[in-house]
N, C-alpha and C. Protein backbone atom coordinates (compact mmCIF):
# COMPACT_ATOMS: atom_id res chain seq x y z
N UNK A 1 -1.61 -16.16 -3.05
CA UNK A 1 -2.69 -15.25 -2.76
C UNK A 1 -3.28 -14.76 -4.08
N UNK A 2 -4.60 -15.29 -3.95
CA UNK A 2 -5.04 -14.52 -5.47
C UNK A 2 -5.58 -12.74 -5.54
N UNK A 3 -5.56 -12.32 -6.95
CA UNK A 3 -5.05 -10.88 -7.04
C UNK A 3 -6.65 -10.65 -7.49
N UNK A 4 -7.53 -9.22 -6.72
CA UNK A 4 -8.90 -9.05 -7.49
C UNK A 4 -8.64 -8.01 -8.63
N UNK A 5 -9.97 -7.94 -8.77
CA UNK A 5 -10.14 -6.75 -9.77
C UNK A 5 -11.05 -5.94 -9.27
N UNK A 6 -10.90 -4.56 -8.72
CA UNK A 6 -11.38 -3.87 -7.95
C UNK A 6 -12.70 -3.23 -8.57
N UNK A 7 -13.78 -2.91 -8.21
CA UNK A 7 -15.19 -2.24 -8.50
C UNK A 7 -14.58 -0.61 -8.96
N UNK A 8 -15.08 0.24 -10.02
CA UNK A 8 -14.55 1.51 -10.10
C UNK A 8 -14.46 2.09 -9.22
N UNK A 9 -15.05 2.02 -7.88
CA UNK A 9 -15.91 2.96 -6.80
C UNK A 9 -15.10 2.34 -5.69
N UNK A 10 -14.22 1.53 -5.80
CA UNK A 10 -13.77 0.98 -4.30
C UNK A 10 -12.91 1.78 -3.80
N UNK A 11 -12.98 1.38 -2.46
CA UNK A 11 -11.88 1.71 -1.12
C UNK A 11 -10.59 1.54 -1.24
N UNK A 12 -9.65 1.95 -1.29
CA UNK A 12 -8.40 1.03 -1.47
C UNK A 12 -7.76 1.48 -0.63
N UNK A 13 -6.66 0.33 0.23
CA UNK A 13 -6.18 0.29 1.66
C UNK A 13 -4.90 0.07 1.14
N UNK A 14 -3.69 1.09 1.50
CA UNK A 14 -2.52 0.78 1.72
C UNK A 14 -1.61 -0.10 2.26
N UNK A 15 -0.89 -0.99 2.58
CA UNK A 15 -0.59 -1.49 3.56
C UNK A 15 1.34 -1.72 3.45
N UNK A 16 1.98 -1.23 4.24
CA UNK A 16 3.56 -0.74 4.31
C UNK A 16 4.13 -2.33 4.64
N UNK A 17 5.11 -3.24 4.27
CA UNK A 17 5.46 -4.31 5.18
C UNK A 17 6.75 -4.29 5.09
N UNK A 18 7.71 -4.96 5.59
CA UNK A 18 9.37 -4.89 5.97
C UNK A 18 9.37 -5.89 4.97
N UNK A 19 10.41 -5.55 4.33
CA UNK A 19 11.22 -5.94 3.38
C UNK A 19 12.42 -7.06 3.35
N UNK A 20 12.17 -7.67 4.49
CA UNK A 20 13.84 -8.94 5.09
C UNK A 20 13.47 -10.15 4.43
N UNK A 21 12.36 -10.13 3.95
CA UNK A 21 11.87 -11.39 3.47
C UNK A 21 11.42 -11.29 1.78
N UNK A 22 10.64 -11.97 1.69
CA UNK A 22 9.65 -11.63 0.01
C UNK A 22 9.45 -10.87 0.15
N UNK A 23 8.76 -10.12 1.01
CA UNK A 23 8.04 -8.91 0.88
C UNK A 23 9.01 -7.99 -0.33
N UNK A 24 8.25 -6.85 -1.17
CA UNK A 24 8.91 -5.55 -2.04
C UNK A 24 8.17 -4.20 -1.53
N UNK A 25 7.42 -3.97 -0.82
CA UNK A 25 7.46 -2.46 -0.14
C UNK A 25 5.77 -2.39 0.22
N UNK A 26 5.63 -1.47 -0.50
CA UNK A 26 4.47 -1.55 -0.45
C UNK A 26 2.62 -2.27 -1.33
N UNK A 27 1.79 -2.73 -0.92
CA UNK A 27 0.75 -3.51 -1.20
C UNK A 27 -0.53 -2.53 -1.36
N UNK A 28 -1.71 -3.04 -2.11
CA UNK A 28 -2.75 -2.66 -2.11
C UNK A 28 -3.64 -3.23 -2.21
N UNK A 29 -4.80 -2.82 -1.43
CA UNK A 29 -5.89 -4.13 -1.33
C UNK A 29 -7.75 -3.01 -1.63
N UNK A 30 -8.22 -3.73 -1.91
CA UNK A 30 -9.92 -3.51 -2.32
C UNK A 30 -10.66 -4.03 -0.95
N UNK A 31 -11.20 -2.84 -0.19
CA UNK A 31 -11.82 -3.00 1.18
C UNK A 31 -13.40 -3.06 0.60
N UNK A 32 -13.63 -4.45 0.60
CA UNK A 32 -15.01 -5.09 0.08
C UNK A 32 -15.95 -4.53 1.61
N UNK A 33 -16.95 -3.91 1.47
CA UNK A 33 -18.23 -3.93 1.97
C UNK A 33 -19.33 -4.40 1.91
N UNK A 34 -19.76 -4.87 0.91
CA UNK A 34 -21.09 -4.42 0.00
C UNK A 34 -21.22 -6.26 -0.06
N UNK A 35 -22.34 -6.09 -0.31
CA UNK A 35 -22.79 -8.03 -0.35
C UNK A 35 -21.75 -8.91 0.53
N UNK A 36 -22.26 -8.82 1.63
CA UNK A 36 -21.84 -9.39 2.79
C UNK A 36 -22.84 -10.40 3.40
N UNK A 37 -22.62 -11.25 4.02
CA UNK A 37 -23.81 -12.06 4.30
C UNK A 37 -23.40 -11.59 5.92
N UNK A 38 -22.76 -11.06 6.29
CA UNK A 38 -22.63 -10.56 7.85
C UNK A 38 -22.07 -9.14 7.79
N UNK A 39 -22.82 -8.09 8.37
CA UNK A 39 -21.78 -6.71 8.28
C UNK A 39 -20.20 -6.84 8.69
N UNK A 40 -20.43 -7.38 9.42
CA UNK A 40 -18.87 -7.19 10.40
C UNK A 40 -17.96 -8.21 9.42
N UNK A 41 -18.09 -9.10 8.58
CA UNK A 41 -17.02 -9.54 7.33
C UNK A 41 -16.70 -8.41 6.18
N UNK A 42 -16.42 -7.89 6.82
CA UNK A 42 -15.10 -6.70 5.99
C UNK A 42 -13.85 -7.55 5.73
N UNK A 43 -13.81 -7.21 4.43
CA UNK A 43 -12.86 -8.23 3.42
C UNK A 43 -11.53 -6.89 3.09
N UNK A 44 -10.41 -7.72 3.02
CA UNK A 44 -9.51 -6.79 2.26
C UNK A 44 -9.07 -7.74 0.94
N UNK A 45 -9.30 -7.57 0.24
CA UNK A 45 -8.68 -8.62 -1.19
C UNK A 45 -7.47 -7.40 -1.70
N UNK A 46 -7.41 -8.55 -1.59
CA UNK A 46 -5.49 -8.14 -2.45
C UNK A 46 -5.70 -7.99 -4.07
N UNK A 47 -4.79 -6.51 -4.20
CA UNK A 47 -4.53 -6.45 -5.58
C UNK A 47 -3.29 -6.10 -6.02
N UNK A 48 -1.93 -5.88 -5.14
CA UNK A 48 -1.10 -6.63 -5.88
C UNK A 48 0.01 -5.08 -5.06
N UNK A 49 1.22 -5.41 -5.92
CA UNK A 49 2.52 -4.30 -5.10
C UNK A 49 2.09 -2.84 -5.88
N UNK A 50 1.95 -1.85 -4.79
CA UNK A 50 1.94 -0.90 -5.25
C UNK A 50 2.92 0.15 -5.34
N UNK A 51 3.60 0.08 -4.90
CA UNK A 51 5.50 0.25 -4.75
C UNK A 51 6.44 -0.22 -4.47
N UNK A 52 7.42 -0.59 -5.15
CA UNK A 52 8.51 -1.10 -4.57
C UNK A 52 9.52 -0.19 -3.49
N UNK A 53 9.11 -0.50 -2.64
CA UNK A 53 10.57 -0.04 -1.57
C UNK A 53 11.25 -0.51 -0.70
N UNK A 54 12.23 0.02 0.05
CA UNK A 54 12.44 -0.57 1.23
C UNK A 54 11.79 -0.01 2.37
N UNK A 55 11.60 -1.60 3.21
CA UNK A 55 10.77 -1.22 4.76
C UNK A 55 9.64 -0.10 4.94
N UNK A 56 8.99 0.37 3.91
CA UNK A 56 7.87 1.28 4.45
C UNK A 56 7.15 0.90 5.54
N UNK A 57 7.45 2.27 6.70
CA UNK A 57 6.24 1.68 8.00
C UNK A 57 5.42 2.63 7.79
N UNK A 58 5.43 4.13 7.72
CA UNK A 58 4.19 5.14 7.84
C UNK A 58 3.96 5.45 6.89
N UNK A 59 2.51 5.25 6.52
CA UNK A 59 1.90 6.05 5.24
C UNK A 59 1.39 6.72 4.77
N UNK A 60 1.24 7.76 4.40
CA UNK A 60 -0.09 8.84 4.14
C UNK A 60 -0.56 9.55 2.85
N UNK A 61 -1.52 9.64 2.53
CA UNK A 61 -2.00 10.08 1.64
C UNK A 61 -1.80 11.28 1.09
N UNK A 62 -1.85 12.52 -0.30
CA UNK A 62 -2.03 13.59 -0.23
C UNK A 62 -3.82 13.67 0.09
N UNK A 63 -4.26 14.63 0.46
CA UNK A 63 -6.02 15.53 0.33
C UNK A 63 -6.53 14.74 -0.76
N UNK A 64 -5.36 14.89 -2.13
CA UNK A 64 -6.63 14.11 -3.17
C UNK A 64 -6.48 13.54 -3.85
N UNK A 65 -5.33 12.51 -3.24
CA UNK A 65 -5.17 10.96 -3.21
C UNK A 65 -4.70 10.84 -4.16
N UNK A 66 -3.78 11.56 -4.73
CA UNK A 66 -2.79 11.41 -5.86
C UNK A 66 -1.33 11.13 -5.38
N UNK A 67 -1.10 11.37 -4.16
CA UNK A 67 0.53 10.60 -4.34
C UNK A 67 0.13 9.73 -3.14
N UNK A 68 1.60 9.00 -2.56
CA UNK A 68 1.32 8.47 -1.35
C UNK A 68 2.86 8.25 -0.64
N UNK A 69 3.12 8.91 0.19
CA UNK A 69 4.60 9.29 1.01
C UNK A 69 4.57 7.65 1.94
N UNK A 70 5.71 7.65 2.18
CA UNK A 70 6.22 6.80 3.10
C UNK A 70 7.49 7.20 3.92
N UNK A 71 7.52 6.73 5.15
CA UNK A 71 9.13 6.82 6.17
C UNK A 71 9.72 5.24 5.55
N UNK A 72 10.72 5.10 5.48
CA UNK A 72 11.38 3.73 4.99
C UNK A 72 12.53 3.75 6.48
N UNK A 73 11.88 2.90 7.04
CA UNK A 73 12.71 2.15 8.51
C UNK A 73 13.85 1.77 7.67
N UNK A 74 15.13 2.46 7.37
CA UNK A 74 16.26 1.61 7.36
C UNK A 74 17.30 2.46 8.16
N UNK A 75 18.47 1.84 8.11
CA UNK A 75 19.89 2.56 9.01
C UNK A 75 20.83 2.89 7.75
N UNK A 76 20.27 2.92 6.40
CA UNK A 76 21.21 3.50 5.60
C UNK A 76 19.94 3.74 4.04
N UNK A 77 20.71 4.71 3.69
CA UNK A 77 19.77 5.36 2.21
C UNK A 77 21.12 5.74 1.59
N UNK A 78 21.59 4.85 0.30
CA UNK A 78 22.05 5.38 -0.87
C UNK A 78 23.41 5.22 -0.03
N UNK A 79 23.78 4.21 0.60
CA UNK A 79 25.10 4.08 1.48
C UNK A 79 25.40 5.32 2.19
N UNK A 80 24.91 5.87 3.11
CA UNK A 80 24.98 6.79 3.88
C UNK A 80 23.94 6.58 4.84
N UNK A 81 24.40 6.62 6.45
CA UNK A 81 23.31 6.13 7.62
C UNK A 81 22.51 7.29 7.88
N UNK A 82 21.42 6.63 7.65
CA UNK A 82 20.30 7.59 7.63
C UNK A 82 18.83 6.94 7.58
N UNK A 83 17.17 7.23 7.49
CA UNK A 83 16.64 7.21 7.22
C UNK A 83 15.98 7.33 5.68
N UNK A 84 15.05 7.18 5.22
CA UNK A 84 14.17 7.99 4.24
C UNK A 84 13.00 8.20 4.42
N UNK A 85 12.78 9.00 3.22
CA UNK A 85 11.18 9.18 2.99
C UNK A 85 10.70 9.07 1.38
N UNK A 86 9.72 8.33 1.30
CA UNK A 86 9.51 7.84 -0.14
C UNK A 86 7.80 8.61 -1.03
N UNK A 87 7.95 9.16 -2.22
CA UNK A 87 6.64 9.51 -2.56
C UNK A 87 6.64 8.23 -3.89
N UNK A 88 5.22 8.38 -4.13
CA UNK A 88 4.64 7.63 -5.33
C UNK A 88 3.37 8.24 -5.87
N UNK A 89 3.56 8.20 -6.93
CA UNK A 89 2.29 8.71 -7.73
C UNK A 89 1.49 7.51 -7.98
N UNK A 90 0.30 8.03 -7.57
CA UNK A 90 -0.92 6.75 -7.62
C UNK A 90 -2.11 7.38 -8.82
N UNK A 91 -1.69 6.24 -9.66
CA UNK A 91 -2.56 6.17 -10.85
C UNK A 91 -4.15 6.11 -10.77
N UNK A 92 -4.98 6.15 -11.68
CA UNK A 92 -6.46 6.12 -11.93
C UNK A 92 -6.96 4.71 -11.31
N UNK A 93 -6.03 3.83 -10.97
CA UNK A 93 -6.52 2.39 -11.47
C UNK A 93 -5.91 2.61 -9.41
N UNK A 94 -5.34 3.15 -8.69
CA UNK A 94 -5.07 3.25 -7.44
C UNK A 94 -3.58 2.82 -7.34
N UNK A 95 -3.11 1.73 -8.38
CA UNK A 95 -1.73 1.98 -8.57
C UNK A 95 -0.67 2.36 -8.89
């Protein structure tokens, strides 16, 4: 999958995936609008891991988009059965 280079001004879309495979936690992608030859081709281009974790499914933002929390679907954290919850500080660049 090739990796873009995002417009200063772009959208950027989170996306959480399970971890049993390649996958490393969490992804980020550049939600292209703009020079479309059809409205409805809304593009997500990939720009690459934006956290490493395990299993992130829910994600959310702070108000002003400086960190970004996650629930991590597992049955153990730090060898003890349990859940988590994960923050990350999101840089200028969205990663």
């Amino acid at each position: 999958m090739p990796f873009y280079q995002a417009p200063a001004n772009a959208t950027l879309v989170y996306a959480g995936t399970y971890t049993r495979g390649k996958s490393k936690g969490i992804y980020y992608y550049w939600l292209q609008t703009d020079h479309l030859e059809v409205s409805q081709n809304i593009t997500l281009n990939p720009l690459g891991l934006a956290g490493e974790t395990q299993d992130p499914s829910f994600l959310e933002l702070d108000p002003k988009r400086r960190l970004l929390f996650c629930v991590n679907e597992t049955n153990q954290f730090e060898g003890k059965p349990t859940g988590a919850v994960s923050a990350f500080s999101i840089g200028s660049d969205g990663n």
